[in-house]
Protein backbone atom coordinates (compact mmCIF):
# COMPACT_ATOMS: atom_id res chain seq x y z
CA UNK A 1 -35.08 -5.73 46.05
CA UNK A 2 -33.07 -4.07 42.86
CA UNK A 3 -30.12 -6.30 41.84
CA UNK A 4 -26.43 -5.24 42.18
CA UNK A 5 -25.05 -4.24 38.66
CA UNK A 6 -23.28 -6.78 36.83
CA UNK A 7 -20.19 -4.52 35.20
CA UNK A 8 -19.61 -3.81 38.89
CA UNK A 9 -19.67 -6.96 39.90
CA UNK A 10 -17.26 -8.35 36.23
CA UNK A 11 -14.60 -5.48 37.53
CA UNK A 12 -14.41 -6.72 40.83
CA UNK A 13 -13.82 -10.13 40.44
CA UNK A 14 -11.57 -9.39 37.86
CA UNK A 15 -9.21 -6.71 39.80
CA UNK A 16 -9.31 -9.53 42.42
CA UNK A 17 -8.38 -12.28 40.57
CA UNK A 18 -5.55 -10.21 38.67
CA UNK A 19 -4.40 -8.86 42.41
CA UNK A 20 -4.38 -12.73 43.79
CA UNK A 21 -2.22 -13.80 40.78
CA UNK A 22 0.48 -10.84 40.87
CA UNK A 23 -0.86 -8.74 38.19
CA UNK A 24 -0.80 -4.97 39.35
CA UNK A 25 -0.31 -3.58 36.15
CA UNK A 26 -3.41 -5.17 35.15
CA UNK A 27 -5.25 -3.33 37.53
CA UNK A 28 -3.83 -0.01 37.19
CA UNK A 29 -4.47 -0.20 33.48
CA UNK A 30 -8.18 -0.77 34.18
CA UNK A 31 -8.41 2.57 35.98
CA UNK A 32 -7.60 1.41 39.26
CA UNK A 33 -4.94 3.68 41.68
CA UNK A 34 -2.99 2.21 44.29
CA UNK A 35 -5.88 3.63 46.56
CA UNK A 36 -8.80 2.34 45.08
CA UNK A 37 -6.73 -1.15 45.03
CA UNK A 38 -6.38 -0.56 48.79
CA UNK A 39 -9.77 -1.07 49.54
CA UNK A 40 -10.20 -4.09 47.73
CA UNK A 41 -8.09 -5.45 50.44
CA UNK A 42 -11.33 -4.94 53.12
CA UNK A 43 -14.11 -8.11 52.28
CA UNK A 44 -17.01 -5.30 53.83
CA UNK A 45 -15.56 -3.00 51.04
CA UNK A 46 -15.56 -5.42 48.04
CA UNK A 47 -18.96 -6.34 48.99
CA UNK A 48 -20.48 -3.09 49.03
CA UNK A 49 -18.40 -2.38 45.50
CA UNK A 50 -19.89 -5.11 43.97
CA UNK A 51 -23.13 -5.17 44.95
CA UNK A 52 -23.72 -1.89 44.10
CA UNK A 53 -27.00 -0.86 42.28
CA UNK A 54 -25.66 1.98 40.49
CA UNK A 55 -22.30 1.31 38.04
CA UNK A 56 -19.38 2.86 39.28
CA UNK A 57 -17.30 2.32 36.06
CA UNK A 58 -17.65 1.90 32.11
CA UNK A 59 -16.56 0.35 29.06
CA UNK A 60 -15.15 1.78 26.60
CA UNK A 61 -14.52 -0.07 23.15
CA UNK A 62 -11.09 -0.10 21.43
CA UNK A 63 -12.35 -0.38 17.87
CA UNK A 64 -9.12 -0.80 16.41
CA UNK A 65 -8.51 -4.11 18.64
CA UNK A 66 -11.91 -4.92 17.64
CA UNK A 67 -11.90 -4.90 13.91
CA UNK A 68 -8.08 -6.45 13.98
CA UNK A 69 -9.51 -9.52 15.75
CA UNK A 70 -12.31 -9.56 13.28
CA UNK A 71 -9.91 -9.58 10.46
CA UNK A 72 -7.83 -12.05 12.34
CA UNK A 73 -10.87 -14.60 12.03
CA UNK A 74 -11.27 -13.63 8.28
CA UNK A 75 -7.48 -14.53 8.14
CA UNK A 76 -8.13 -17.70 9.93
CA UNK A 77 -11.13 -18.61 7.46
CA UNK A 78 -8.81 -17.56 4.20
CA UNK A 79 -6.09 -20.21 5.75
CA UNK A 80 -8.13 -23.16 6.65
CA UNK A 81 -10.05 -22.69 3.06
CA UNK A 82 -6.14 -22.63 1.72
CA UNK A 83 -5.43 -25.63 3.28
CA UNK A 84 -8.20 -27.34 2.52
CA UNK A 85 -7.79 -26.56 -1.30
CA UNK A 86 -3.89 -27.40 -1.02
CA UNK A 87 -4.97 -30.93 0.13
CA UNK A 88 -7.79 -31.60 -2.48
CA UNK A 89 -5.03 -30.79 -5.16
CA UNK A 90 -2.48 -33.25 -4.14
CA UNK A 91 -0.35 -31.20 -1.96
CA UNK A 92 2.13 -32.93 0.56
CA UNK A 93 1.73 -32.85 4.04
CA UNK A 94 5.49 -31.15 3.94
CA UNK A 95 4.25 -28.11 1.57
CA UNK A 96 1.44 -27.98 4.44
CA UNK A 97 3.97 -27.61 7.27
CA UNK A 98 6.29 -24.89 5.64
CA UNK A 99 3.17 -22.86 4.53
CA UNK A 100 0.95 -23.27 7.49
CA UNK A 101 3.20 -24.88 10.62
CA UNK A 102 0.35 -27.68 10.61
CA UNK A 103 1.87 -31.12 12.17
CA UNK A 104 1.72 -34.04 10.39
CA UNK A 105 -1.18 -35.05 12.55
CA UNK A 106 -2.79 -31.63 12.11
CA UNK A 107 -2.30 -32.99 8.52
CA UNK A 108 -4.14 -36.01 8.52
CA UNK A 109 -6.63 -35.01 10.53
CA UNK A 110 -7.44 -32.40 8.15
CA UNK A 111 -7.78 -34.80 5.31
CA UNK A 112 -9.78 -36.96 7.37
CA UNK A 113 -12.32 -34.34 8.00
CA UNK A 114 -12.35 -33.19 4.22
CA UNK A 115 -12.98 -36.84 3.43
CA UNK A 116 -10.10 -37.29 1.58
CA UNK A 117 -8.87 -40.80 1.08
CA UNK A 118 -5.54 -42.12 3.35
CA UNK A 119 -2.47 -41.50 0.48
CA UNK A 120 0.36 -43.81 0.38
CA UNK A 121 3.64 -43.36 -1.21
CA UNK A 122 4.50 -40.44 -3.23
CA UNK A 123 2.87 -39.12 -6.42
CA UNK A 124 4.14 -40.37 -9.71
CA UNK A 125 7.05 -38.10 -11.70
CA UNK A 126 5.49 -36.15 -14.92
CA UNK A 127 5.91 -37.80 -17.95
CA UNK A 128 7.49 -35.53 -21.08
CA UNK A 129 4.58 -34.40 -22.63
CA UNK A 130 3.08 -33.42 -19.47
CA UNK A 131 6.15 -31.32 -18.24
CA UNK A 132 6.18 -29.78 -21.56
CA UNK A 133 2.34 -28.32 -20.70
CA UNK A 134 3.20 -27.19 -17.29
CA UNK A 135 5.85 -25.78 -18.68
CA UNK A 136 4.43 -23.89 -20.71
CA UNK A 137 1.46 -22.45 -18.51
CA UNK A 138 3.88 -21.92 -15.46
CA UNK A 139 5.68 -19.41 -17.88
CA UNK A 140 2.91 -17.57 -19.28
CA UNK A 141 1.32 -18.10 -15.25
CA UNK A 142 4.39 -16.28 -14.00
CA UNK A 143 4.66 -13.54 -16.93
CA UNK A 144 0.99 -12.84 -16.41
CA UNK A 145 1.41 -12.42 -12.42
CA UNK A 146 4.97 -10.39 -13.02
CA UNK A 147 5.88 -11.57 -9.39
CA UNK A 148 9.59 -12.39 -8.28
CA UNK A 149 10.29 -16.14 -8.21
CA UNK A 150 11.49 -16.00 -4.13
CA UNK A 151 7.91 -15.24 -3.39
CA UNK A 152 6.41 -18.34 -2.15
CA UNK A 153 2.86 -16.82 -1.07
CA UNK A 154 2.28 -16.65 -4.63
CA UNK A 155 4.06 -19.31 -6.16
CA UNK A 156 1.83 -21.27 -4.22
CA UNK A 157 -1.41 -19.33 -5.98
CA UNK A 158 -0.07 -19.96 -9.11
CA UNK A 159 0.92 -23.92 -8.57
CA UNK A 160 -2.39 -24.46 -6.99
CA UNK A 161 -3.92 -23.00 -9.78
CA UNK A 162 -1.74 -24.82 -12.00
CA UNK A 163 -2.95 -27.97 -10.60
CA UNK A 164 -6.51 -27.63 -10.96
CA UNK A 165 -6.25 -25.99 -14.09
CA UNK A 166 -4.00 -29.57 -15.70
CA UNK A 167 -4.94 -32.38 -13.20
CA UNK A 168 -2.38 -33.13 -11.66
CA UNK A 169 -0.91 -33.10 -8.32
CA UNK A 170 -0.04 -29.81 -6.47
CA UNK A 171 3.08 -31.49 -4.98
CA UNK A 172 4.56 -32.92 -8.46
CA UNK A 173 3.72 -29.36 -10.29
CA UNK A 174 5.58 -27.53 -6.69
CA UNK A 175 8.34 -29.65 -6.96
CA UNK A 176 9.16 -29.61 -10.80
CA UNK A 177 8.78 -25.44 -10.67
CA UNK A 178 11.78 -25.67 -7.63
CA UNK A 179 13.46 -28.33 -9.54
CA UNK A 180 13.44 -25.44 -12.55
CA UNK A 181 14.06 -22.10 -10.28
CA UNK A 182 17.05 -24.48 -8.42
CA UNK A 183 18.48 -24.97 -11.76
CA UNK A 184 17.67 -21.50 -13.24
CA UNK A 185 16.11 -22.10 -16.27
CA UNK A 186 13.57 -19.35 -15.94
């Protein structure tokens, strides 16, 4: 006995189920005519549709949806490596929520799963001589880049790299650069 074919059987279930929940349009953009969607309305009919040996409809691929999903997961792997970095460096859990939306629990629970340790308090101020230095490389950082200052995408770069590059916490060097820009000494 030859099986039915399965995309026969996929369309189907799936014009039924969008017909039972209101969803016309659904079916009439899968091919469908207010005919065809007639029959679906007989149980003899649907039955000998989907158990059909021989496929009765096709796929096509919309490689533009296709490779924009793909990129979408590249997008999603770029962020959660971003995060993850922004976190090692000493960023705050509030530079994580205006950059990424991530809740304070989203927050923790990514530090927990990077193994960082539970922070309390906030990091120390920078000292003179340490200011001076960051300073110094923000300058030649943001000469280097030539980007405008309102541009937080890569203001962030730049202070994360500043932060690994002097050792010291992303969310001291990201507040000290707005403390400068608020008070325009660029």
């Amino acid at each position: 006995m030859s099986t039915p074919h399965p995309l026969n059987q996929a369309v189907v279930a799936q014009a039924l189920h969008d017909l039972r929940n209101g969803q016309l349009r659904r079916c009439l953009s899968m091919g469908f005519s207010e005919r065809e969607l007639d029959v679906l309305k007989h149980p003899a009919l649907v039955s000998l549709l989907a158990n059909a040996q021989v496929p009765w409809c096709s796929v096509t691929v919309n490689t533009d949806v296709l490779w924009r999903l793909v990129g979408q997961m590249n997008d999603i792997e770029r962020e959660i490596a971003t995060v993850d970095r922004m976190l090692r460096l000493g960023a705050s859990t509030e530079m994580v929520s205006k950059f990424y939306g991530l809740t304070h629990q989203e927050v923790a629970l990514r530090r927990d799963i990077i193994g960082l340790p539970k922070r309390r308090g906030r990091h120390p101020v920078l000292n003179e001589d340490q200011e001076i230095i960051l300073w110094k490389q923000w300058k030649a950082g943001i000469t280097e880049r030539n980007f405008e200052l309102s541009d937080d995408s890569t203001m962030l770069e730049l202070t994360m790299d500043l932060a690994e590059a002097l050792s010291l916490p992303m969310s001291v060097i990201w507040a000290a650069i707005g403390s400068w820009i608020d008070q325009g000494l660029v």
